[in-house]
N, C-alpha and C. Protein backbone atom coordinates (compact mmCIF):
# COMPACT_ATOMS: atom_id res chain seq x y z
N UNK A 1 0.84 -1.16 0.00
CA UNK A 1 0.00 0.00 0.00
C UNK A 1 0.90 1.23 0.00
N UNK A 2 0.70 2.32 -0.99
CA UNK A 2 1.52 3.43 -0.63
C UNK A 2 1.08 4.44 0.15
N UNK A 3 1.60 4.96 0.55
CA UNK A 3 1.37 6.26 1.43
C UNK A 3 2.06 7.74 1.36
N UNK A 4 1.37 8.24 1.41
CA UNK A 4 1.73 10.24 0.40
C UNK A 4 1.83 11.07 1.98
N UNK A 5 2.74 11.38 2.16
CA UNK A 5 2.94 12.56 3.00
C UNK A 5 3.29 13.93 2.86
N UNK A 6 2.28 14.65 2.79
CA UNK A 6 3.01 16.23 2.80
C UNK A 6 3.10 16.90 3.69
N UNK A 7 4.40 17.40 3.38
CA UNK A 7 4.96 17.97 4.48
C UNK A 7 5.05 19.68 4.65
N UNK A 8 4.48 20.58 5.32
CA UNK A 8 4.61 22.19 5.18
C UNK A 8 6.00 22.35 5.06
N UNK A 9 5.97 23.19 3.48
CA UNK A 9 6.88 24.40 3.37
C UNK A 9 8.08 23.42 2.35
N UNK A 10 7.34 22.30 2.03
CA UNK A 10 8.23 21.09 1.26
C UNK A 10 7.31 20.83 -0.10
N UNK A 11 8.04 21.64 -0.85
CA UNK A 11 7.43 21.02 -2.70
C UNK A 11 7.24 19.43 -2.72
N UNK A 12 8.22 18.58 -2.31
CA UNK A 12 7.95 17.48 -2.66
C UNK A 12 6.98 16.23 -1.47
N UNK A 13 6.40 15.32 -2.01
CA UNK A 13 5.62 14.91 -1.16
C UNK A 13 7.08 13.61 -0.31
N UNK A 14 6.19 12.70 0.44
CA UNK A 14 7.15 11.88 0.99
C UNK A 14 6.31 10.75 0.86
N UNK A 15 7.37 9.32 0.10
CA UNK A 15 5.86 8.19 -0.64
C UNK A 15 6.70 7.08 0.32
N UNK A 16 5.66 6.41 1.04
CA UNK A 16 6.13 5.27 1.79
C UNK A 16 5.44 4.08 0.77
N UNK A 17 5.90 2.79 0.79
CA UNK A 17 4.98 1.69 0.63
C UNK A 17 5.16 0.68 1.72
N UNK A 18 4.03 0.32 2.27
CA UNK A 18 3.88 0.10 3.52
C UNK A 18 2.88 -1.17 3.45
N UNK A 19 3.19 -2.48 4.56
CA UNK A 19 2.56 -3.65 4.30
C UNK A 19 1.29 -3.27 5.69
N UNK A 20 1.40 -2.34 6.35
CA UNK A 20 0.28 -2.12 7.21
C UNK A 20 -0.95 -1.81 6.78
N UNK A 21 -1.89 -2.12 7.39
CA UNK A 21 -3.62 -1.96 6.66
C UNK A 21 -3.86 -0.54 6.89
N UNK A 22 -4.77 -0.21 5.94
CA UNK A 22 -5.06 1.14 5.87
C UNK A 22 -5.54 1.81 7.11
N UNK A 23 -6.29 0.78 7.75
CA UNK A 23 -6.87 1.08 9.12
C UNK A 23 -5.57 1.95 10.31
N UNK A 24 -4.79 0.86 9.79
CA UNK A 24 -4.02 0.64 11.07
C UNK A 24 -3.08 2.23 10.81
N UNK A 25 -2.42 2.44 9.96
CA UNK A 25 -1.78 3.91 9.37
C UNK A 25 -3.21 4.61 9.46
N UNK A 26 -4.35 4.81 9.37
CA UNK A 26 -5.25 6.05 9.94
C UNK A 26 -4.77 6.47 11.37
N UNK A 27 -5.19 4.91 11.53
CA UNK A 27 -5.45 5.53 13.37
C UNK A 27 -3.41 5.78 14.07
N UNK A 28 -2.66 5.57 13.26
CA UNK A 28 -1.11 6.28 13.92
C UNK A 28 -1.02 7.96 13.45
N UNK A 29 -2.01 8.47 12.07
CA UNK A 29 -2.04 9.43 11.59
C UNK A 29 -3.02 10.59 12.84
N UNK A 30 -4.31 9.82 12.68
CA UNK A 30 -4.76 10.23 14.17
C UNK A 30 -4.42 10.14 15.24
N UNK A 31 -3.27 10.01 15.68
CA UNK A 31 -3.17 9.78 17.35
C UNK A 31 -1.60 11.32 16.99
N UNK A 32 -1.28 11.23 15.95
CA UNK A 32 -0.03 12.25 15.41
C UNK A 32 -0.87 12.98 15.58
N UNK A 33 -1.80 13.30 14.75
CA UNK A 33 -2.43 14.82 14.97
C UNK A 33 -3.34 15.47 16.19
N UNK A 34 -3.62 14.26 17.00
CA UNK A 34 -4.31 14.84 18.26
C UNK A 34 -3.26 15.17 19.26
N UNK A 35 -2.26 15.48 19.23
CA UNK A 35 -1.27 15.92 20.45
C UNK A 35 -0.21 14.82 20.37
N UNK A 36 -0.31 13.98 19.24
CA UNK A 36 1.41 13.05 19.60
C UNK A 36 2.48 13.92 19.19
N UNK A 37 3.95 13.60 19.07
CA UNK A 37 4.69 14.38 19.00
C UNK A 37 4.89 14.10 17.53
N UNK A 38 4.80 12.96 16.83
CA UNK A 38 5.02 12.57 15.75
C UNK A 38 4.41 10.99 15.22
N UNK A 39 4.85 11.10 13.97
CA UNK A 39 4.09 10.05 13.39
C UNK A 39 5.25 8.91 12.78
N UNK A 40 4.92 7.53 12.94
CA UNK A 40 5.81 6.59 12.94
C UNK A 40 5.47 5.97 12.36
N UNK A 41 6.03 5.42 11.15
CA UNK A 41 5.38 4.43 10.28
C UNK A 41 6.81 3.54 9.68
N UNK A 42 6.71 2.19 9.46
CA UNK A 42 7.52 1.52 9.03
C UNK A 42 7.52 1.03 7.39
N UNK A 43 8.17 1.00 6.75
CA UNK A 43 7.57 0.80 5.46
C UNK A 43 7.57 -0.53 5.15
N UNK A 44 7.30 -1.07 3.96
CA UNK A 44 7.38 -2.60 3.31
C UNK A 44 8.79 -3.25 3.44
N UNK A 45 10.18 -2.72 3.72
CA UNK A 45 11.35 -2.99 3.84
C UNK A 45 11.95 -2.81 5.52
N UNK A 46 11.36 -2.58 6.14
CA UNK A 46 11.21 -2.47 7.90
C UNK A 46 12.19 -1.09 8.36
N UNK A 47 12.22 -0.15 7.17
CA UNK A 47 12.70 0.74 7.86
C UNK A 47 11.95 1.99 8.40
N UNK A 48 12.20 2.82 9.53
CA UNK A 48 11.35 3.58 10.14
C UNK A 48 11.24 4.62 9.73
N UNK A 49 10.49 5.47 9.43
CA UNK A 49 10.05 6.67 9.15
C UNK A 49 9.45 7.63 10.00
N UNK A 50 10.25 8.47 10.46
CA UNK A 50 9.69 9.41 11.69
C UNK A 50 9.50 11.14 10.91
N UNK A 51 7.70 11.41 11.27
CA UNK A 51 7.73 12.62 10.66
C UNK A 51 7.69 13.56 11.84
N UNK A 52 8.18 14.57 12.41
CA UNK A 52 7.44 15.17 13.77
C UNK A 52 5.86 15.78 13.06
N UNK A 53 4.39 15.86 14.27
CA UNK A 53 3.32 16.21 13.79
C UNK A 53 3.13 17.40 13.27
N UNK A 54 4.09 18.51 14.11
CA UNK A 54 3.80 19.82 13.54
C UNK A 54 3.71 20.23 12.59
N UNK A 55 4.81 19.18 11.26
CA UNK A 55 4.71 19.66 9.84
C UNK A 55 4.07 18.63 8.95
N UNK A 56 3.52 18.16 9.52
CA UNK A 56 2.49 17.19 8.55
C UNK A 56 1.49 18.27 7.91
N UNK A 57 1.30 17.92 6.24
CA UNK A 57 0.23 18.89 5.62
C UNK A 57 -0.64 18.19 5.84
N UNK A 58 -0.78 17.31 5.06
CA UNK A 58 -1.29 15.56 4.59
C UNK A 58 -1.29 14.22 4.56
N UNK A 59 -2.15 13.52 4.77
CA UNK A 59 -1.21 12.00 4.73
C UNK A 59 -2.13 11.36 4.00
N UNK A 60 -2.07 10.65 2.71
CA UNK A 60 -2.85 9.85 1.69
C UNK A 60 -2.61 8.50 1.87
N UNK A 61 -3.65 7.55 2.08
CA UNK A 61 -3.11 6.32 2.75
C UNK A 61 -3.90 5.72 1.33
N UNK A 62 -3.15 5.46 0.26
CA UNK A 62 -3.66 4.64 -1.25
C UNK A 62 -4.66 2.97 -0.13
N UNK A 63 -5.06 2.41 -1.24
CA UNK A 63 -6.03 1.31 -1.40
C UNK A 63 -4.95 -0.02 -1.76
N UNK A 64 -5.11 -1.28 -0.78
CA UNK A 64 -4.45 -1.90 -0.45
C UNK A 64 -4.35 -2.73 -2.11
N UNK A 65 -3.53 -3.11 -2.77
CA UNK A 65 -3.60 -3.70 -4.19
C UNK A 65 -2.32 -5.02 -3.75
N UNK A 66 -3.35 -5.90 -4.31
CA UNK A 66 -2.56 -7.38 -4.34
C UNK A 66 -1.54 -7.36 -5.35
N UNK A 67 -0.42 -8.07 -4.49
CA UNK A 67 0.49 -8.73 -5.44
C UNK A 67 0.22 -8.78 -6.92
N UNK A 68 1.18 -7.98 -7.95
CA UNK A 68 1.11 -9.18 -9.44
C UNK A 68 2.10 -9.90 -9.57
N UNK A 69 1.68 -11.01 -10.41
CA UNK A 69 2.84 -12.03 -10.35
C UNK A 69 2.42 -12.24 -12.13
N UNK A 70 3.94 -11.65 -12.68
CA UNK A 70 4.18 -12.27 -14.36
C UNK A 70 4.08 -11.44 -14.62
N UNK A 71 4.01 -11.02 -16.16
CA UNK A 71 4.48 -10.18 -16.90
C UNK A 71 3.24 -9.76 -17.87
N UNK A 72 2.35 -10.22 -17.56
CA UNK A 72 1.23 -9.89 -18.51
C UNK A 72 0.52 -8.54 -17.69
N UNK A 73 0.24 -7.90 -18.99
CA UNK A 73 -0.14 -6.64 -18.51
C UNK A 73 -2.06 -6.65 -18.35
N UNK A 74 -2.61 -6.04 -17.31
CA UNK A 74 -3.89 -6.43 -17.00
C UNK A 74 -4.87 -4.97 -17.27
């Protein structure tokens, strides 16, 4: 699943792909913006990603898409 972060005062966005359910990245996005200090997310390769909350613009949590396997285009 990918995930879009924008960040204030930053042209470019910040793209995680991430094996966590969409659910589960809402509710770390919500608990960042109600008074956490920051937002923690690990991506599909287990490395950590720390944003602090204050400069979060946005956070786009894409639609979970299965595996393709082969070369045929669908």
């Amino acid at each position: 699943m990918e995930i879009k972060i924008g960040i204030q005062n930053v042209g470019r966005e910040l793209v995680i792909d991430s094996s966590e359910t969409p659910d589960a990245v809402a509710e770390l996005v919500s608990r960042a913006m109600n008074g956490g200090a920051e937002l923690r997310l690990k991506d599909a390769k287990g490395n950590l990603v720390i944003v602090p909350s204050n400069v979060l613009g946005y956070v786009e949590i894409g639609a979970e898409e299965p595996r393709r396997v082969g070369f045929g285009a669908l």
